[in-house]
PDB file of N, CA and C in Angstrom:
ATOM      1  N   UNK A   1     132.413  76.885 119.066  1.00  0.00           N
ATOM      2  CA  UNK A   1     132.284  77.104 117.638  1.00  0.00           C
ATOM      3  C   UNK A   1     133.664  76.984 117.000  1.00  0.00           C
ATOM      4  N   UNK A   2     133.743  76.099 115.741  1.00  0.00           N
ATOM      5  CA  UNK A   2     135.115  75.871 114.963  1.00  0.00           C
ATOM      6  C   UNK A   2     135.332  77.504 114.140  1.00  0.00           C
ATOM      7  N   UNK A   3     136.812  78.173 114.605  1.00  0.00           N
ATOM      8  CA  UNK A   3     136.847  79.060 114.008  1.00  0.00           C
ATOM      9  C   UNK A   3     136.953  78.907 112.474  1.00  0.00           C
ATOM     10  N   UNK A   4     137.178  78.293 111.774  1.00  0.00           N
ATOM     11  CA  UNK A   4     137.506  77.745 110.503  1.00  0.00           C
ATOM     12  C   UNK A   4     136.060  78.175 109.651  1.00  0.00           C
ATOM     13  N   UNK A   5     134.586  77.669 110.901  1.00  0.00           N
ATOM     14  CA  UNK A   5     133.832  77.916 109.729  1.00  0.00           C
ATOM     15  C   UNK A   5     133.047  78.878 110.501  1.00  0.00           C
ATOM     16  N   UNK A   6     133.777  79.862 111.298  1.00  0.00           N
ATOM     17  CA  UNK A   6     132.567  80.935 111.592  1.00  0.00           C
ATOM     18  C   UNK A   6     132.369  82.188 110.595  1.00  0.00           C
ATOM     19  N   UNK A   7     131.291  82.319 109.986  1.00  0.00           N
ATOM     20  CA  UNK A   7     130.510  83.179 109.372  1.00  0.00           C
ATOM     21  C   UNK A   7     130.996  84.779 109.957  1.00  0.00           C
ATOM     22  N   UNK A   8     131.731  85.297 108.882  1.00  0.00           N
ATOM     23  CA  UNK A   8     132.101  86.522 108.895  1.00  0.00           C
ATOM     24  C   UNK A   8     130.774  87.904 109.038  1.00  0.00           C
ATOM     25  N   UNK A   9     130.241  88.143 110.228  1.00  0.00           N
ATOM     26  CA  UNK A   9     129.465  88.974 110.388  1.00  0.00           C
ATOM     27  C   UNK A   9     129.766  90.824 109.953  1.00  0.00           C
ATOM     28  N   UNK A  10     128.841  91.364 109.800  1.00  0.00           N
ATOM     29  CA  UNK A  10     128.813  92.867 109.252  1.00  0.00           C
ATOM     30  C   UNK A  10     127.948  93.846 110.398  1.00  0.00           C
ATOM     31  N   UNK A  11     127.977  93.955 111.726  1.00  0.00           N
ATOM     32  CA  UNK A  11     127.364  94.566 112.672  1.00  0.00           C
ATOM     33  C   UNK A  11     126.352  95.635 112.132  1.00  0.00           C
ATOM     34  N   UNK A  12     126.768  95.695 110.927  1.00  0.00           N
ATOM     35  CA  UNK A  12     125.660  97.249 110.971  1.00  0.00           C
ATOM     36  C   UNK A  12     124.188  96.682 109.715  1.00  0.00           C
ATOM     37  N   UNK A  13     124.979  95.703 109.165  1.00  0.00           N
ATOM     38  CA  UNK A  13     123.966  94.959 108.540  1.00  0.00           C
ATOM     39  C   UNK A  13     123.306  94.201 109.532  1.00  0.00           C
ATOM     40  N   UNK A  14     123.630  93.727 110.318  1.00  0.00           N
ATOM     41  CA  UNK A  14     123.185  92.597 111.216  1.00  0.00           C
ATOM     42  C   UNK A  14     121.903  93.786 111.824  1.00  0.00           C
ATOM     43  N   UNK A  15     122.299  94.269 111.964  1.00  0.00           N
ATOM     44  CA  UNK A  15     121.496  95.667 112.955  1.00  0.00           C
ATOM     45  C   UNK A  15     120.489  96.088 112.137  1.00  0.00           C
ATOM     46  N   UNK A  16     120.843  96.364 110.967  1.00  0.00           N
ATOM     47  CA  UNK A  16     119.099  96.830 109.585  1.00  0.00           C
ATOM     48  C   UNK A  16     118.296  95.448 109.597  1.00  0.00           C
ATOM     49  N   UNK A  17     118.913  94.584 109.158  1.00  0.00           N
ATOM     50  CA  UNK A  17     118.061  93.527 109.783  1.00  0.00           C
ATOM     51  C   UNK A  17     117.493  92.870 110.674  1.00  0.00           C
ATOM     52  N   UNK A  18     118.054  93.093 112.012  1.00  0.00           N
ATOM     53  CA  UNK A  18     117.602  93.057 113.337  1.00  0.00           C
ATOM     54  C   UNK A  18     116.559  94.270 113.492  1.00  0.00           C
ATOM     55  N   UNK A  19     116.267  95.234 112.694  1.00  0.00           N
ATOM     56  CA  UNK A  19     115.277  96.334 112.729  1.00  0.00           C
ATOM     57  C   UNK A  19     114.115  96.089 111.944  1.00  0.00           C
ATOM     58  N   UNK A  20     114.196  95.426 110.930  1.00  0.00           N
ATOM     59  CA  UNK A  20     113.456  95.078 109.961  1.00  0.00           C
ATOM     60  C   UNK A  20     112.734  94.032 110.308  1.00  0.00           C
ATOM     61  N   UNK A  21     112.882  93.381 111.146  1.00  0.00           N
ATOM     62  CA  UNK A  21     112.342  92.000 111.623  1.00  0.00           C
ATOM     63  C   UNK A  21     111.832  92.568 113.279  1.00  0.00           C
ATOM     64  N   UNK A  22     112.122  93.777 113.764  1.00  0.00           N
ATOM     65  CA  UNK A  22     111.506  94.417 115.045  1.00  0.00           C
ATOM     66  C   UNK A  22     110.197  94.926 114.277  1.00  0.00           C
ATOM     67  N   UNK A  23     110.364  95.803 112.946  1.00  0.00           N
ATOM     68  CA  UNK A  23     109.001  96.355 112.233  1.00  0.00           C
ATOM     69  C   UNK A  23     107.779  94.381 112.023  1.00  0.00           C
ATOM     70  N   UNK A  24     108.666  93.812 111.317  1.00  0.00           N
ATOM     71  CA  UNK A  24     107.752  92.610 111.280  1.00  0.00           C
ATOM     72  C   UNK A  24     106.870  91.881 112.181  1.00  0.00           C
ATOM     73  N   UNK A  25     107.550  92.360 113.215  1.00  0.00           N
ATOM     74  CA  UNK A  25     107.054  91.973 114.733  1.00  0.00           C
ATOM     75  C   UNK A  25     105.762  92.665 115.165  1.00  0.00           C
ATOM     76  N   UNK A  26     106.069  94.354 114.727  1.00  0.00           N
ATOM     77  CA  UNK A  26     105.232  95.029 115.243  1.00  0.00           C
ATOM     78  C   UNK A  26     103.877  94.554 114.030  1.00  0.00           C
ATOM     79  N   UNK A  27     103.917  94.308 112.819  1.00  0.00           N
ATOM     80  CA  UNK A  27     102.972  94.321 111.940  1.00  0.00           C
ATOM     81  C   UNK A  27     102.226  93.063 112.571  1.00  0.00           C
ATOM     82  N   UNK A  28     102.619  92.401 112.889  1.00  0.00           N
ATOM     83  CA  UNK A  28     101.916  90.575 113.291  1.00  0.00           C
ATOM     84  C   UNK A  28     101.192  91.480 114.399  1.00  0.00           C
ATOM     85  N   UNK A  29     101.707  92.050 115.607  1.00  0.00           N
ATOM     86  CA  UNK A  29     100.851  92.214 116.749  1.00  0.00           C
ATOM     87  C   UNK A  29      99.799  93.369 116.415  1.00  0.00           C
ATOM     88  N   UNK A  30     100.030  94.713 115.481  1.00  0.00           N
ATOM     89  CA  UNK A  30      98.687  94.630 114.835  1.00  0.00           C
ATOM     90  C   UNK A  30      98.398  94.339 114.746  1.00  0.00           C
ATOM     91  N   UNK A  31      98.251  93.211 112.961  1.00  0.00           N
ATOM     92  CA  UNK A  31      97.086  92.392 112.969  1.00  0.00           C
ATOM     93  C   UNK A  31      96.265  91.597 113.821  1.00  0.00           C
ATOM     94  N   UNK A  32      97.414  91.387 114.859  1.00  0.00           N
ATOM     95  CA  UNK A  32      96.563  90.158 115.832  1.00  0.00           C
ATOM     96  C   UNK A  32      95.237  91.179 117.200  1.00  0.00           C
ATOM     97  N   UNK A  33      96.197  92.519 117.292  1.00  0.00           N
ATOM     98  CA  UNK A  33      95.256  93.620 118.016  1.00  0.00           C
ATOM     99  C   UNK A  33      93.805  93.981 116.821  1.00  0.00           C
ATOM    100  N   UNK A  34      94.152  94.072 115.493  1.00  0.00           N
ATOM    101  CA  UNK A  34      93.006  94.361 114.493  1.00  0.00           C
ATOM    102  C   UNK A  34      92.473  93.197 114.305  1.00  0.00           C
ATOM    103  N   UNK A  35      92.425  92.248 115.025  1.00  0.00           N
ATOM    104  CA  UNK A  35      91.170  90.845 114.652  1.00  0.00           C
ATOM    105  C   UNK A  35      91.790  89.588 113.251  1.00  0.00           C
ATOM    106  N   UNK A  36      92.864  90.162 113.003  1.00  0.00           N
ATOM    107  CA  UNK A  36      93.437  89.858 111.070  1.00  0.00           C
ATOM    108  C   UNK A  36      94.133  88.987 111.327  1.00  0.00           C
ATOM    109  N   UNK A  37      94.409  88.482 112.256  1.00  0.00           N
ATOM    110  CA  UNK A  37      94.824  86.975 113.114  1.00  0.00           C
ATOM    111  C   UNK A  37      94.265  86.665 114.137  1.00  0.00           C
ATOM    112  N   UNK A  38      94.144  85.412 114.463  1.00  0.00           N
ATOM    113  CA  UNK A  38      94.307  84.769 115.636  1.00  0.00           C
ATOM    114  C   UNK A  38      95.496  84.203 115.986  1.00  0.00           C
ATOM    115  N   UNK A  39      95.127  83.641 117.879  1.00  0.00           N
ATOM    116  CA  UNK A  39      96.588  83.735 118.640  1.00  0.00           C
ATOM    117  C   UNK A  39      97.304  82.751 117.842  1.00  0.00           C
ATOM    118  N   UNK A  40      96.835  81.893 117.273  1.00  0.00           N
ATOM    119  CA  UNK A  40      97.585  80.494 116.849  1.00  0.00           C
ATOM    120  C   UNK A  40      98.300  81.059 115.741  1.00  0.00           C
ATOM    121  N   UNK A  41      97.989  82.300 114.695  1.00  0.00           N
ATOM    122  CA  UNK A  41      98.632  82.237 113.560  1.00  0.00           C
ATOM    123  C   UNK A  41      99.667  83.207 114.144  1.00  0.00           C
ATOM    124  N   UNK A  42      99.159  84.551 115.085  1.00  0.00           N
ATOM    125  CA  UNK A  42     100.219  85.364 115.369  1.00  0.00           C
ATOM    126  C   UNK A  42     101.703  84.724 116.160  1.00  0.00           C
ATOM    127  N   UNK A  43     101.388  83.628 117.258  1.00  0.00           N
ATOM    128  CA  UNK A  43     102.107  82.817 117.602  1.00  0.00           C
ATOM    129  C   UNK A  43     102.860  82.531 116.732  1.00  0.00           C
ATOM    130  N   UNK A  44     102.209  81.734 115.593  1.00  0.00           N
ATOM    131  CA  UNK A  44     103.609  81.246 114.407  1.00  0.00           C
ATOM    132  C   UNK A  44     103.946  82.051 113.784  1.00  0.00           C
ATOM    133  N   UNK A  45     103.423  82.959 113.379  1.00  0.00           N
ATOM    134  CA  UNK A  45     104.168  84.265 112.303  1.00  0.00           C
ATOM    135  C   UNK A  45     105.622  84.846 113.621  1.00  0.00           C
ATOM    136  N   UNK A  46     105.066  85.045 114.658  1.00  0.00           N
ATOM    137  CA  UNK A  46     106.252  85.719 115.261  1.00  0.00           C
ATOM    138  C   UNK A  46     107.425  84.549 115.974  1.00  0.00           C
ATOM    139  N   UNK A  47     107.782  83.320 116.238  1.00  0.00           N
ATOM    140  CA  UNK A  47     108.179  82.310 115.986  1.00  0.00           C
ATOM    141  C   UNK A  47     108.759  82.399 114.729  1.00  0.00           C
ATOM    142  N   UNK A  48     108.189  82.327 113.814  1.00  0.00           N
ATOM    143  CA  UNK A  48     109.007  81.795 112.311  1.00  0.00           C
ATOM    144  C   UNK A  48     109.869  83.399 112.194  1.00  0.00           C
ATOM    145  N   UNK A  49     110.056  84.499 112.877  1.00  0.00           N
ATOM    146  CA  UNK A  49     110.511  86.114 112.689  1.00  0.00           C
ATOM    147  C   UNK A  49     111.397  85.723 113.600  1.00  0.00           C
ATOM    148  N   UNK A  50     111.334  84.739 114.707  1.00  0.00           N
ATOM    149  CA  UNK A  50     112.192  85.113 115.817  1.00  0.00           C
ATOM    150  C   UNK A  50     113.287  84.045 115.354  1.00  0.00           C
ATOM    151  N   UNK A  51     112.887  82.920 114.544  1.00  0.00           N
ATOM    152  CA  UNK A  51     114.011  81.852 113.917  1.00  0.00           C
ATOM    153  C   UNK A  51     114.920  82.983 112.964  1.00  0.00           C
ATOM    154  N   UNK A  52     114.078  83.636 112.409  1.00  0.00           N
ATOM    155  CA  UNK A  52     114.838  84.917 111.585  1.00  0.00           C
ATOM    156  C   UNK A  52     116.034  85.391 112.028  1.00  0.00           C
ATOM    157  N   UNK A  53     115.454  85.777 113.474  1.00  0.00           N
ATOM    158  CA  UNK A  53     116.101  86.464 114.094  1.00  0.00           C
ATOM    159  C   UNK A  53     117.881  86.126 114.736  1.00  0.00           C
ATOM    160  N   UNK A  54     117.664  84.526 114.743  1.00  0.00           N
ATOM    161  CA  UNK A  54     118.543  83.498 115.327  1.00  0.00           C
ATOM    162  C   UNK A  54     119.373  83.775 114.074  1.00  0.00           C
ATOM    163  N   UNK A  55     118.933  83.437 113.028  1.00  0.00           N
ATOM    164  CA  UNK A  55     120.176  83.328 111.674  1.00  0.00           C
ATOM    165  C   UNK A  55     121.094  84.163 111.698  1.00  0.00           C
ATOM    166  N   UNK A  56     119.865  85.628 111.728  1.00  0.00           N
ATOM    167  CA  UNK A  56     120.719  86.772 111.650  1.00  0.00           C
ATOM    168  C   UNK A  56     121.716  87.091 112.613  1.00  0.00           C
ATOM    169  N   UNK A  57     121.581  86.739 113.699  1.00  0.00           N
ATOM    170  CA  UNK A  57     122.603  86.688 114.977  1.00  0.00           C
ATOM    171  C   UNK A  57     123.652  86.319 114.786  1.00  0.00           C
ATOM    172  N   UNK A  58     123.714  84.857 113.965  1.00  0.00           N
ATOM    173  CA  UNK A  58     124.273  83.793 114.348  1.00  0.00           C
ATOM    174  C   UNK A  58     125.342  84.246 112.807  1.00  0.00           C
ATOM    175  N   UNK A  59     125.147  85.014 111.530  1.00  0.00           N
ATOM    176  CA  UNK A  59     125.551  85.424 110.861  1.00  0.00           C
ATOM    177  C   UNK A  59     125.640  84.587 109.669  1.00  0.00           C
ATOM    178  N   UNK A  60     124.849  83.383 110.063  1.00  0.00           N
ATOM    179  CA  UNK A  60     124.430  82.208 109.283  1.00  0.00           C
ATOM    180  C   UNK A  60     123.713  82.248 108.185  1.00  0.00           C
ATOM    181  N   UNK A  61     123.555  83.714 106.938  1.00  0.00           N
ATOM    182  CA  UNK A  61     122.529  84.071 106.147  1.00  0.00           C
ATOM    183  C   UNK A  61     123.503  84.973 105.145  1.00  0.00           C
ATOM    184  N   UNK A  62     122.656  84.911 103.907  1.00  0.00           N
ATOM    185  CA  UNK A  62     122.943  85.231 102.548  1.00  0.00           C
ATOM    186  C   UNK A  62     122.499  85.807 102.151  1.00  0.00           C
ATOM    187  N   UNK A  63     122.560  87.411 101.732  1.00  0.00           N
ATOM    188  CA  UNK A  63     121.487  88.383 101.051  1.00  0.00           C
ATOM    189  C   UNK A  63     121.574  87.944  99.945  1.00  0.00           C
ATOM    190  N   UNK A  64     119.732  88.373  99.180  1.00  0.00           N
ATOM    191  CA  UNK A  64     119.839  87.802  97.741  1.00  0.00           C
ATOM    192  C   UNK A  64     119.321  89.073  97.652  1.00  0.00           C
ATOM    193  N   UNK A  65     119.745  89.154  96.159  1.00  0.00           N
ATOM    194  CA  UNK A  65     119.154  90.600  95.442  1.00  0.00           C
ATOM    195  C   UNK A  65     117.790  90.189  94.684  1.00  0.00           C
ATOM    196  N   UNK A  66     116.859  91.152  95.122  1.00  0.00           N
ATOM    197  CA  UNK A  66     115.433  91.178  94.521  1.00  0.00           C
ATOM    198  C   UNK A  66     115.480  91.712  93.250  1.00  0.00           C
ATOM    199  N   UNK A  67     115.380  91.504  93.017  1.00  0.00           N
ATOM    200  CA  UNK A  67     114.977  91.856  90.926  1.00  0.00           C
ATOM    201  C   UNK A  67     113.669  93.155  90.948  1.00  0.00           C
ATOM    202  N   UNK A  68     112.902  93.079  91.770  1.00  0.00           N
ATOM    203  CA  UNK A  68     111.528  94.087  91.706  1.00  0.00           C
ATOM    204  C   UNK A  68     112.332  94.918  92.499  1.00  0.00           C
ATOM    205  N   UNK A  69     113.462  95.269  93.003  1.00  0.00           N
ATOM    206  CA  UNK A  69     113.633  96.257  93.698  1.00  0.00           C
ATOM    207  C   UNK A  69     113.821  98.126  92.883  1.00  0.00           C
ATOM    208  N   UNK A  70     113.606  99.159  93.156  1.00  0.00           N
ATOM    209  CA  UNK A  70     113.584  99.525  92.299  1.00  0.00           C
ATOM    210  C   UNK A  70     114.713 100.918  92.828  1.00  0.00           C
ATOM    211  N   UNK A  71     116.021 101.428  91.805  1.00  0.00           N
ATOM    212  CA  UNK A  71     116.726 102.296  92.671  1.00  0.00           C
ATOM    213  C   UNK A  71     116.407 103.771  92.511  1.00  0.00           C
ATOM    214  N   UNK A  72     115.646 104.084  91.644  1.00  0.00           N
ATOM    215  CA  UNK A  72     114.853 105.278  91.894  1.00  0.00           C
ATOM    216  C   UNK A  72     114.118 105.998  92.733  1.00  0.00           C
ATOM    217  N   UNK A  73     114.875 107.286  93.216  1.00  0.00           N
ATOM    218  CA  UNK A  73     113.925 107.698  94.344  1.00  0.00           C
ATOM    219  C   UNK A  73     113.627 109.428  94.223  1.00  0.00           C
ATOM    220  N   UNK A  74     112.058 109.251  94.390  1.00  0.00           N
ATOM    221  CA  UNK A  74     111.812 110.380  94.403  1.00  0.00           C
ATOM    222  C   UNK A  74     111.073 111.095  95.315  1.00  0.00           C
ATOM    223  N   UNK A  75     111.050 112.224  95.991  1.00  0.00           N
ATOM    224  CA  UNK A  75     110.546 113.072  96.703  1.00  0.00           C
ATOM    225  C   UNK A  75     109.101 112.776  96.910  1.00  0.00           C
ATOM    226  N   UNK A  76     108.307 112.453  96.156  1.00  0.00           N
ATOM    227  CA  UNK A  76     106.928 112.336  95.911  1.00  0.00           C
ATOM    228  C   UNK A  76     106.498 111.240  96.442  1.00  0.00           C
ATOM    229  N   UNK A  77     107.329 110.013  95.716  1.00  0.00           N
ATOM    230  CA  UNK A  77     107.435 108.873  96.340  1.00  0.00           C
ATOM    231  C   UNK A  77     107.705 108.766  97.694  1.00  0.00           C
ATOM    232  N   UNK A  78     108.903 109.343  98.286  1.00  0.00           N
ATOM    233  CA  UNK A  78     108.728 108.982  99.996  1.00  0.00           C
ATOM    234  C   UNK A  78     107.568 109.467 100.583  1.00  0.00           C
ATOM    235  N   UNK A  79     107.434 110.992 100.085  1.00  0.00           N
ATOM    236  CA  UNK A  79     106.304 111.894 100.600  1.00  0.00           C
ATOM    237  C   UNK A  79     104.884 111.082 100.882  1.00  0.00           C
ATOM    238  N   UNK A  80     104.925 110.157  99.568  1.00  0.00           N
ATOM    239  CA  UNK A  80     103.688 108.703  99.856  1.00  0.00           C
ATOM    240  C   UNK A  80     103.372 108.011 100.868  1.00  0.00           C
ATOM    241  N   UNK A  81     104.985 107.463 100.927  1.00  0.00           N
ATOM    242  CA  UNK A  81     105.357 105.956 102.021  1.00  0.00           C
ATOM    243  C   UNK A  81     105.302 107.019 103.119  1.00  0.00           C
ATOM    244  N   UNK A  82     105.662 108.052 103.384  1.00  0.00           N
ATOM    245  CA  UNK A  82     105.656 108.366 104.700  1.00  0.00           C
ATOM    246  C   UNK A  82     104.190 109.055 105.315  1.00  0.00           C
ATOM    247  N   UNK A  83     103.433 109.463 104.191  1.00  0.00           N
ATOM    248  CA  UNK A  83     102.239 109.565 104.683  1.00  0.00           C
ATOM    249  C   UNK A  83     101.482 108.343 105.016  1.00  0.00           C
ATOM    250  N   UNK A  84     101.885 106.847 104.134  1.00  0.00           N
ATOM    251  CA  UNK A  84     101.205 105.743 104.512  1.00  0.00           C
ATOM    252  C   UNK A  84     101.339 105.349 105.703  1.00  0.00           C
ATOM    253  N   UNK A  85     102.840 105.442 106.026  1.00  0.00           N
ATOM    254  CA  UNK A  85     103.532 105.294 107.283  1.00  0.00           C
ATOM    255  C   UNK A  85     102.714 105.496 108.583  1.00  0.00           C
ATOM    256  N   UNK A  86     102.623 107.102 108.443  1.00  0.00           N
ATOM    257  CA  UNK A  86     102.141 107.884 109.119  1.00  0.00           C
ATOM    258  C   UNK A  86     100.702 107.973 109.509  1.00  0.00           C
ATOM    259  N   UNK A  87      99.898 107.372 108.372  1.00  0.00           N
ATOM    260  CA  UNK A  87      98.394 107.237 108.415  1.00  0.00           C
ATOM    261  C   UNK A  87      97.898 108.539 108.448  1.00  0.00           C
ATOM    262  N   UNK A  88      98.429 109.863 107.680  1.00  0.00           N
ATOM    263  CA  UNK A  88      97.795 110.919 107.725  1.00  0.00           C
ATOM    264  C   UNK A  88      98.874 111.799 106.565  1.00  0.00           C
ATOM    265  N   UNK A  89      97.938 112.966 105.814  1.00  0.00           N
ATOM    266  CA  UNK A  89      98.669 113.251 105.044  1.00  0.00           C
ATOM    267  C   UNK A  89      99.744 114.528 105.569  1.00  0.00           C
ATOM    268  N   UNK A  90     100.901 114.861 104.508  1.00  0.00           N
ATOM    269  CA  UNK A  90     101.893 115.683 104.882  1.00  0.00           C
ATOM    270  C   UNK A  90     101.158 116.582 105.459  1.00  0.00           C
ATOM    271  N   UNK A  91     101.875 117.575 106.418  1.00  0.00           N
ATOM    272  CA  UNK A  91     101.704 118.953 106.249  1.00  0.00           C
ATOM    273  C   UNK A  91     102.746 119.869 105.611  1.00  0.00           C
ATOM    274  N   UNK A  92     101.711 120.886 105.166  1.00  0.00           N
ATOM    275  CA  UNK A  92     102.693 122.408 104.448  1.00  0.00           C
ATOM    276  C   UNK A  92     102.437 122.007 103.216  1.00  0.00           C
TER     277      UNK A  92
END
């Protein structure tokens, strides 16, 4: 590799995204265990995650900022996502 044009990596970013694309992984092999794929599509969905995966390695990638993202956070709100998460509601 020419040092001139190697891509200045961020290990700990590299790593949220190397996690985020382990969750993506796990969602495809659900669906494909819940019937919501077949092998041919789960095959390519996790393929086109694992090319993901190469970029991100390789440090070859550009975060873009989402516009729908939203920076408000509230108690209630996680309390949601983590019951969705969780598939069952809080306790206490």
């Amino acid at each position: 590799m020419d040092p001139e044009n190697e891509v200045a990596k961020d290990p700990a970013e590299q790593e949220m995204l190397a996690r985020g694309i382990g969750d993506e992984l796990t969602e495809i092999f659900v669906r494909y265990v819940r019937g919501e794929l077949d092998f041919a599509e789960a095959t390519f969905a996790a393929y086109d995650v694992l090319e993901d995966l190469h970029v991100i390695a390789s440090g070859d990638y550009e975060l873009e900022e989402d516009g729908d993202l939203e920076d408000e956070y509230t108690e209630e709100g996680a309390t949601e996502q983590q019951e969705d998460l969780a598939q069952e509601p809080a306790r206490g």
